[in-house]
PDB file of N, CA and C in Angstrom:
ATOM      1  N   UNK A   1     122.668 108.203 101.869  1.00  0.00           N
ATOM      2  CA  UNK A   1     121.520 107.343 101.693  1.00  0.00           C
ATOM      3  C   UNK A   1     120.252 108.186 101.638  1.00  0.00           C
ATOM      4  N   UNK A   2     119.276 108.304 100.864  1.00  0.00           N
ATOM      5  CA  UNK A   2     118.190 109.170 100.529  1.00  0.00           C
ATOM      6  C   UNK A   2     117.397 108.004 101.658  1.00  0.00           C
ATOM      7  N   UNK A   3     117.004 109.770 101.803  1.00  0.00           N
ATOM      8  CA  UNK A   3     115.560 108.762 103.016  1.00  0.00           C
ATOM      9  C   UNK A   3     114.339 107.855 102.103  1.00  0.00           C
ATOM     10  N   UNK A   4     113.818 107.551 103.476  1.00  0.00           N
ATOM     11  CA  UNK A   4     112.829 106.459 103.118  1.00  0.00           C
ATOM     12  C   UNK A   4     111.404 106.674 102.558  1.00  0.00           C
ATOM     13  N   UNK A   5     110.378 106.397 101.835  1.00  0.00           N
ATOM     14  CA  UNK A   5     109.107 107.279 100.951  1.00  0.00           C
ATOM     15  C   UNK A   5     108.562 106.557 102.217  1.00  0.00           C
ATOM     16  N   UNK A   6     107.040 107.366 102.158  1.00  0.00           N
ATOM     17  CA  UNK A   6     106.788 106.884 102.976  1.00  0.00           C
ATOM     18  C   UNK A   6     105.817 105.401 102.760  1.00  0.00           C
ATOM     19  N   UNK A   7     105.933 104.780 101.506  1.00  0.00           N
ATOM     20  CA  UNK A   7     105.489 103.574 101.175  1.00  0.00           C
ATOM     21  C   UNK A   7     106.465 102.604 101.958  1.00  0.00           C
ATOM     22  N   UNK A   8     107.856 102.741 102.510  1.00  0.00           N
ATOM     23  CA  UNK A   8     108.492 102.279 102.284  1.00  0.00           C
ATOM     24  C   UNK A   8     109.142 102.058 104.074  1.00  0.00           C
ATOM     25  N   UNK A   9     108.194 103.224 104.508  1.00  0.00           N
ATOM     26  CA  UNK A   9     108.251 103.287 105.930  1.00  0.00           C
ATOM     27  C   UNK A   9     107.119 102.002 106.390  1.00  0.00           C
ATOM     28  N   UNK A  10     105.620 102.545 105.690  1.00  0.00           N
ATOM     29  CA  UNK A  10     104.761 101.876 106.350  1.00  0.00           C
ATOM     30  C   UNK A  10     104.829  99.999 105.540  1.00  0.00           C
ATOM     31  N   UNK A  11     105.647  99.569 104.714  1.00  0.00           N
ATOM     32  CA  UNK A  11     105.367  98.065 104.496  1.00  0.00           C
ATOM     33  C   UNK A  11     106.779  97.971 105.680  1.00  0.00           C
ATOM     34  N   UNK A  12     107.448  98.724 106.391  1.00  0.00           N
ATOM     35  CA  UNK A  12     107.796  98.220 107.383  1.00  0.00           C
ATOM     36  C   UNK A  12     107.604  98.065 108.964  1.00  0.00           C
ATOM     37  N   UNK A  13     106.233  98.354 108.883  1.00  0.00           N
ATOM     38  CA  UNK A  13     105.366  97.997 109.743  1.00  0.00           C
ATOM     39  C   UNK A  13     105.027  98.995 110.683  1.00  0.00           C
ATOM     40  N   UNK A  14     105.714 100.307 110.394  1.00  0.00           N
ATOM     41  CA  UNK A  14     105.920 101.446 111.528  1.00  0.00           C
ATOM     42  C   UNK A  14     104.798 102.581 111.081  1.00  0.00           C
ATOM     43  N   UNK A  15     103.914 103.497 112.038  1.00  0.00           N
ATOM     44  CA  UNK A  15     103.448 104.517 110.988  1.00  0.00           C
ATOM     45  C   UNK A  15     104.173 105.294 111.072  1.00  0.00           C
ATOM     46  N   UNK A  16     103.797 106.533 110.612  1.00  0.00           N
ATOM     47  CA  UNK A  16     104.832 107.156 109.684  1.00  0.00           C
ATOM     48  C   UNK A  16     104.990 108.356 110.762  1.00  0.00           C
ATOM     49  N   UNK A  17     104.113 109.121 112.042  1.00  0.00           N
ATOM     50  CA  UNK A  17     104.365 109.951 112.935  1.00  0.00           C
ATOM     51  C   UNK A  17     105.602 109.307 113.881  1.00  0.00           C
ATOM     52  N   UNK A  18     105.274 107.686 114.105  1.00  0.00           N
ATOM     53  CA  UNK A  18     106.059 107.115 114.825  1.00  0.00           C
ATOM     54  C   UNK A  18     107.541 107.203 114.310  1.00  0.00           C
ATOM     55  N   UNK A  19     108.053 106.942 112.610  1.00  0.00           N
ATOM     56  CA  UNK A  19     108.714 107.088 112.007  1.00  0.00           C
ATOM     57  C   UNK A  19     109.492 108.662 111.862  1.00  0.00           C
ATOM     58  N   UNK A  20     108.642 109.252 112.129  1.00  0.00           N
ATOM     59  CA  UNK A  20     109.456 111.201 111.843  1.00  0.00           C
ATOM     60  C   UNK A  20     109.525 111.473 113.067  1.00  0.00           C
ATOM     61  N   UNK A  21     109.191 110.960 114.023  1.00  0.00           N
ATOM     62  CA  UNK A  21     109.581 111.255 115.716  1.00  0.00           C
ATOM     63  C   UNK A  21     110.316 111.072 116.169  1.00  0.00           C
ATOM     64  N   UNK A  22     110.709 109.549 115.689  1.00  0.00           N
ATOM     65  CA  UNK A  22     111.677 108.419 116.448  1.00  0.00           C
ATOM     66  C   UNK A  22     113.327 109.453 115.812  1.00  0.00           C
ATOM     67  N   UNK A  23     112.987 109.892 114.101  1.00  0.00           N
ATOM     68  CA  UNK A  23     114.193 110.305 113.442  1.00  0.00           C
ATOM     69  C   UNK A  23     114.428 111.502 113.706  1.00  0.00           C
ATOM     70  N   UNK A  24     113.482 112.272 114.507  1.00  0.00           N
ATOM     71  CA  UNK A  24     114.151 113.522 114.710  1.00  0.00           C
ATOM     72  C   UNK A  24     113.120 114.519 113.543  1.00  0.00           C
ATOM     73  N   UNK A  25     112.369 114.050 112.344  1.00  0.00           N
ATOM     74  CA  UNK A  25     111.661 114.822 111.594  1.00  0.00           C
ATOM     75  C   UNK A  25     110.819 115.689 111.830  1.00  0.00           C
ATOM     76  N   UNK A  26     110.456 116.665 111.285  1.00  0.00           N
ATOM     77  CA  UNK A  26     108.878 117.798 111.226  1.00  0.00           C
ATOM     78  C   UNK A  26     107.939 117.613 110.474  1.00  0.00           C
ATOM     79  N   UNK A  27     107.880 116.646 109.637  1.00  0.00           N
ATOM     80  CA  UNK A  27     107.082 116.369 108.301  1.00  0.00           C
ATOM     81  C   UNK A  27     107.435 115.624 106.956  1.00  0.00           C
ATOM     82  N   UNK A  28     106.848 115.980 106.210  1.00  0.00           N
ATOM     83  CA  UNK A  28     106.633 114.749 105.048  1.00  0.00           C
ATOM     84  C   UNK A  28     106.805 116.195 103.676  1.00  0.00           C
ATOM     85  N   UNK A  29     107.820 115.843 103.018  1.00  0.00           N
ATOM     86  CA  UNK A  29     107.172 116.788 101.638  1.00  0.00           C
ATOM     87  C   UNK A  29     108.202 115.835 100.283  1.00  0.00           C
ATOM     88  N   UNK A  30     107.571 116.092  99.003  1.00  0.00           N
ATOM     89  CA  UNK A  30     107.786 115.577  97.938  1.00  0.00           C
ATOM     90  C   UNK A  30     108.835 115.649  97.053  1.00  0.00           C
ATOM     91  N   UNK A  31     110.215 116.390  97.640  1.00  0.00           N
ATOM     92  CA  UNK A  31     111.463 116.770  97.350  1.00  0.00           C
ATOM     93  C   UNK A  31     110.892 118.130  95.838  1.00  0.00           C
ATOM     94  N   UNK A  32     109.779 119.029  96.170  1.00  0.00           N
ATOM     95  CA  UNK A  32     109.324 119.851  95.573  1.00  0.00           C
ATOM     96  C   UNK A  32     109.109 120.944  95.926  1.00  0.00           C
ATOM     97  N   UNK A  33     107.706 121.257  95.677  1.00  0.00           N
ATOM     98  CA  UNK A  33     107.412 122.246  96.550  1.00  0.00           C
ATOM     99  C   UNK A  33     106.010 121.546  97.405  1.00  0.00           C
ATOM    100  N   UNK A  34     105.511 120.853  97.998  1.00  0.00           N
ATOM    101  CA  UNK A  34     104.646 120.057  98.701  1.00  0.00           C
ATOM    102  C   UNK A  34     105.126 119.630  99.934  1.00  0.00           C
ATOM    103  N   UNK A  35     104.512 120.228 101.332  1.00  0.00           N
ATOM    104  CA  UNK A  35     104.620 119.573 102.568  1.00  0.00           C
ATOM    105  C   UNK A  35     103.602 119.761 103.425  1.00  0.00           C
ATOM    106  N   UNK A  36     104.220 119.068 104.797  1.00  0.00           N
ATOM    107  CA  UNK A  36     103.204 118.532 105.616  1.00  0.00           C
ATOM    108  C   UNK A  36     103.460 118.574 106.852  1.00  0.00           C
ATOM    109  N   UNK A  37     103.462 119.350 107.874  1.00  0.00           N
ATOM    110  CA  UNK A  37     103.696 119.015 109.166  1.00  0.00           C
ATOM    111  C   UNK A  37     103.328 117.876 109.835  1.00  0.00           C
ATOM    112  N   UNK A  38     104.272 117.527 110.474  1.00  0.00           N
ATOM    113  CA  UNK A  38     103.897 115.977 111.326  1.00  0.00           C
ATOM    114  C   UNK A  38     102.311 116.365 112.046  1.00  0.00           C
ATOM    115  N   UNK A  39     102.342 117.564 112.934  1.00  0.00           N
ATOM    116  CA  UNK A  39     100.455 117.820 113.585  1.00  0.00           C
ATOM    117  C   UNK A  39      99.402 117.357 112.404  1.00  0.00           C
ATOM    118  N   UNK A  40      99.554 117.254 111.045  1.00  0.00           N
ATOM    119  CA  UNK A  40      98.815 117.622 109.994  1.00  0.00           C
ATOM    120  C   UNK A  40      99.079 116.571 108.848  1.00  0.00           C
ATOM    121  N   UNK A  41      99.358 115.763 109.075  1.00  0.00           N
ATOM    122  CA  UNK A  41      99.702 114.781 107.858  1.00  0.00           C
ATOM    123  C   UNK A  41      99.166 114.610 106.787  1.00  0.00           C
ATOM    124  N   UNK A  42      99.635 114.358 105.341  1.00  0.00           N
ATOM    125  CA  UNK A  42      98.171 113.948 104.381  1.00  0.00           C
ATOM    126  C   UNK A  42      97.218 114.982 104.252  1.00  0.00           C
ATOM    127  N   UNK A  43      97.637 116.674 104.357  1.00  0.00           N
ATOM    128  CA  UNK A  43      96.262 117.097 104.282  1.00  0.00           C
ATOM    129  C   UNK A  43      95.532 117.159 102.384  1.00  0.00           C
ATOM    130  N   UNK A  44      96.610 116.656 101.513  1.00  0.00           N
ATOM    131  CA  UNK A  44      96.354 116.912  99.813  1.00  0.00           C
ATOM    132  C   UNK A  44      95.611 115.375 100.024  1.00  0.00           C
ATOM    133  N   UNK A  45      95.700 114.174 100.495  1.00  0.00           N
ATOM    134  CA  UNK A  45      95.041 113.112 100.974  1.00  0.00           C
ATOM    135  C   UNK A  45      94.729 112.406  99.120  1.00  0.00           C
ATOM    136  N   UNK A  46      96.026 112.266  98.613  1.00  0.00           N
ATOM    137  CA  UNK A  46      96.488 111.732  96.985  1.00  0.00           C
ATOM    138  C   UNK A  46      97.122 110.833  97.405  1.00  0.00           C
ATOM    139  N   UNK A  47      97.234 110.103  96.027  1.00  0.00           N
ATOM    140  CA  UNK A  47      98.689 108.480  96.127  1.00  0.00           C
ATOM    141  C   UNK A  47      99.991 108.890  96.131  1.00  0.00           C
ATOM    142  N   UNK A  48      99.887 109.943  95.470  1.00  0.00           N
ATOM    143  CA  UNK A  48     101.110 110.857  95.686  1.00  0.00           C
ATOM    144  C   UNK A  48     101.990 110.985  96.690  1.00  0.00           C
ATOM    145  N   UNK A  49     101.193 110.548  98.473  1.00  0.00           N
ATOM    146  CA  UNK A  49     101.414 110.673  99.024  1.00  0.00           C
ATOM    147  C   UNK A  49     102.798 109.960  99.555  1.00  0.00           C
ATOM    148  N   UNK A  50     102.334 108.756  98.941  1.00  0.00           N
ATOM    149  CA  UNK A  50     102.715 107.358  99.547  1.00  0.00           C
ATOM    150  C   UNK A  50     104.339 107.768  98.616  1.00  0.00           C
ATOM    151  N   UNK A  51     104.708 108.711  97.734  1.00  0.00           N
ATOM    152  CA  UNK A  51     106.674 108.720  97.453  1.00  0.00           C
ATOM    153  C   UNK A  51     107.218 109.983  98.081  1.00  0.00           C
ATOM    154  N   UNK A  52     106.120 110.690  99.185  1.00  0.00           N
ATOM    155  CA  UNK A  52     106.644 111.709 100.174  1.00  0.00           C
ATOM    156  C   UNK A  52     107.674 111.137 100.599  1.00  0.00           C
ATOM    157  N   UNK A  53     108.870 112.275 101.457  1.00  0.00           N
ATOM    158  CA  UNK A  53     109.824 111.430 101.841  1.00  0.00           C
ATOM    159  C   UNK A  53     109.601 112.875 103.022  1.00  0.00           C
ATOM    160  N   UNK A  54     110.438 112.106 104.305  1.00  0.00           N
ATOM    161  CA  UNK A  54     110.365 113.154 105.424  1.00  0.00           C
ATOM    162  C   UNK A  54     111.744 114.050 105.104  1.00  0.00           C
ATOM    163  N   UNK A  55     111.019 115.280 106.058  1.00  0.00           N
ATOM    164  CA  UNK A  55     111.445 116.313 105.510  1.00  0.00           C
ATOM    165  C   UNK A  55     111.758 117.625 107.243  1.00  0.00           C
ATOM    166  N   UNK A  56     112.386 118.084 107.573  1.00  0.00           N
ATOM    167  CA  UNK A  56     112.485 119.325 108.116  1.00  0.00           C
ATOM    168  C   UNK A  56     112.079 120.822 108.206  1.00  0.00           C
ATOM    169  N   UNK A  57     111.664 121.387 108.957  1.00  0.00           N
ATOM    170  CA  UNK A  57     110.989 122.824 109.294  1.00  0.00           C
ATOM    171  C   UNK A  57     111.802 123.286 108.713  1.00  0.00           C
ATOM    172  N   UNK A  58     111.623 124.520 107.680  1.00  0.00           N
ATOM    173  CA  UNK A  58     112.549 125.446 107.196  1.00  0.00           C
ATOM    174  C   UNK A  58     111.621 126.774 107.324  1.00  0.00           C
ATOM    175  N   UNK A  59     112.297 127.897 106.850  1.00  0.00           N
ATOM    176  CA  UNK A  59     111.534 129.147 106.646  1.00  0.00           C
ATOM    177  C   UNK A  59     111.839 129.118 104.727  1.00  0.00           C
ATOM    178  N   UNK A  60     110.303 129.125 104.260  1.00  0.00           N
ATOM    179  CA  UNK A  60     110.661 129.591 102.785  1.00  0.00           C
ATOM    180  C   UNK A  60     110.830 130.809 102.670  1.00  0.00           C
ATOM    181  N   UNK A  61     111.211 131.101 101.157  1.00  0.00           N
ATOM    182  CA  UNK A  61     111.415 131.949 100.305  1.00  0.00           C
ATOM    183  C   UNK A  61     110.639 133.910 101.051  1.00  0.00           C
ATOM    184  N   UNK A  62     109.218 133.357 100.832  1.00  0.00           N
ATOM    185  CA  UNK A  62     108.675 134.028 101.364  1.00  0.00           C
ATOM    186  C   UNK A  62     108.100 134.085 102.820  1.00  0.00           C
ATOM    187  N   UNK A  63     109.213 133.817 103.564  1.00  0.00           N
ATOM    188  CA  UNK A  63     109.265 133.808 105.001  1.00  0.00           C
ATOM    189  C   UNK A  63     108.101 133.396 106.121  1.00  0.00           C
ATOM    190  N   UNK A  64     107.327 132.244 105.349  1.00  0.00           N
ATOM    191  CA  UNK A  64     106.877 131.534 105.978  1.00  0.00           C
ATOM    192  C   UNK A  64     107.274 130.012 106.177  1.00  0.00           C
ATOM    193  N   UNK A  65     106.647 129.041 107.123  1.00  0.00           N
ATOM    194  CA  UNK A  65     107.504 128.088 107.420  1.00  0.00           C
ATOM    195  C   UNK A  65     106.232 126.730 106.420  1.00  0.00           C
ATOM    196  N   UNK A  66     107.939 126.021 106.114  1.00  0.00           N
ATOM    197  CA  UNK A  66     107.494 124.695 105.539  1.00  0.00           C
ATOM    198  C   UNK A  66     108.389 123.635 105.888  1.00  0.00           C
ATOM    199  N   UNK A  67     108.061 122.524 105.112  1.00  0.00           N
ATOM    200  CA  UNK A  67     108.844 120.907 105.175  1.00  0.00           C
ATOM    201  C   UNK A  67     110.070 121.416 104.092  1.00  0.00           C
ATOM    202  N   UNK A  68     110.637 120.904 104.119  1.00  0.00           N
ATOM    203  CA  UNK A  68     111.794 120.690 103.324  1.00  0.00           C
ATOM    204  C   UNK A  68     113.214 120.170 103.858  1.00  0.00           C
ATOM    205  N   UNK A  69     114.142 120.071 103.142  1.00  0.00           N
ATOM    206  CA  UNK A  69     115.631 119.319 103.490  1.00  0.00           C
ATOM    207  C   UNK A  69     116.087 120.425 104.092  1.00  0.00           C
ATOM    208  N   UNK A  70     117.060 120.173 105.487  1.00  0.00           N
ATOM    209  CA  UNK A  70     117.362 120.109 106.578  1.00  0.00           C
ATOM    210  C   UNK A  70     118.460 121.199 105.867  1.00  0.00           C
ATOM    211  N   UNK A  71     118.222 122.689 106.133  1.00  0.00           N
ATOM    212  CA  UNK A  71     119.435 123.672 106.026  1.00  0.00           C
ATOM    213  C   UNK A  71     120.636 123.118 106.542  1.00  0.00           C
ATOM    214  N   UNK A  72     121.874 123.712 105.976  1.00  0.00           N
ATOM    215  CA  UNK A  72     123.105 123.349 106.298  1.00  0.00           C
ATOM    216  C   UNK A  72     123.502 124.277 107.926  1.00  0.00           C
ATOM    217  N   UNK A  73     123.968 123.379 108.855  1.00  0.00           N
ATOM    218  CA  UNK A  73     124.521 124.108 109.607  1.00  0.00           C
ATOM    219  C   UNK A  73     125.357 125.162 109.045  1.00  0.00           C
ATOM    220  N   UNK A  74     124.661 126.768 109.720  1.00  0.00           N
ATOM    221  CA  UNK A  74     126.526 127.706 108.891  1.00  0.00           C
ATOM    222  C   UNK A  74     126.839 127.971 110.117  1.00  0.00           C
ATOM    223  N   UNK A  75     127.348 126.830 111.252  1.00  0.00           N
ATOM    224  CA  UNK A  75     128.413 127.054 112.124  1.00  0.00           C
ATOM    225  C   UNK A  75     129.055 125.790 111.810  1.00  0.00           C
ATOM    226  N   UNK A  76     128.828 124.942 111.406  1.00  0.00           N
ATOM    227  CA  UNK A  76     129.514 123.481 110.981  1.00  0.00           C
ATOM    228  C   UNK A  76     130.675 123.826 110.345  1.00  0.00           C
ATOM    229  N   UNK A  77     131.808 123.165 110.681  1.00  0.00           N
ATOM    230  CA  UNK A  77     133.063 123.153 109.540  1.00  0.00           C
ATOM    231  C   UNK A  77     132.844 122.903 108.088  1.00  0.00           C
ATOM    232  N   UNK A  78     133.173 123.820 107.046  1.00  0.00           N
ATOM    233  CA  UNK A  78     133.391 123.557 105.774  1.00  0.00           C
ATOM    234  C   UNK A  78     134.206 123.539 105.408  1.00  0.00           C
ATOM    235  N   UNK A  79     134.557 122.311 104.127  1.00  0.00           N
ATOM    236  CA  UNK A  79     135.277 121.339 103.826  1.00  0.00           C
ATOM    237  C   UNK A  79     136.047 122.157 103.060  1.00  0.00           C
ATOM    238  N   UNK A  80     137.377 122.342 103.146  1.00  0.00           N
ATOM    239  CA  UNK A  80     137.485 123.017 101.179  1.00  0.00           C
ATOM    240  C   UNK A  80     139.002 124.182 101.902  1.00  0.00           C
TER     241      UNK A  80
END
C-alpha cells in the first residue's frame, strides 16, 4: 500500500507531525529528490507540497543525510 500524500493525511483531520510520529517517520519528501525533516517541515513552502508523501532518514549519495524510502534491512531474510 503506498503511503499517504500529505493532502490526504490532513482532510483526515490529523496534522501531519502528529501523522509521521504516530508512524514511526523522519519526514516528508516527493518520491524524488525533495525532503524535509519532521524539525523543519515545508521549508520549499509550494502546493507541491500537499503530494509529499512521508519518508525516512537515509544517508545520500553524497554522504549527507536526507528523507527518503526506508533502506532495506541487510540483516533481514532474503527471499530467493
Amino acid at each position: 500500500m503506498p503511503d499517504k500524500t500529505v493532502r490526504e493525511i490532513v482532510t483526515e483531520g490529523k496534522t501531519v507531525p502528529e501523522y509521521l510520529e504516530a508512524n514511526g517517520y523522519d519526514g516528508l519528501w516527493d518520491g524524488d529528490e525533495c525532503g524535509c525533516f519532521i524539525r523543519d517541515l515545508f521549508p520549499c513552502d509550494t502546493r507541491e507540497c500537499l503530494d509529499c508523501i512521508p519518508g525516512h532518514a537515509i544517508t545520500l549519495p553524497d554522504g549527507t543525510r536526507g528523507i527518503g524510502k526506508k533502506p532495506e534491512d541487510e540483516h533481514a531474510p532474503r527471499e530467493g
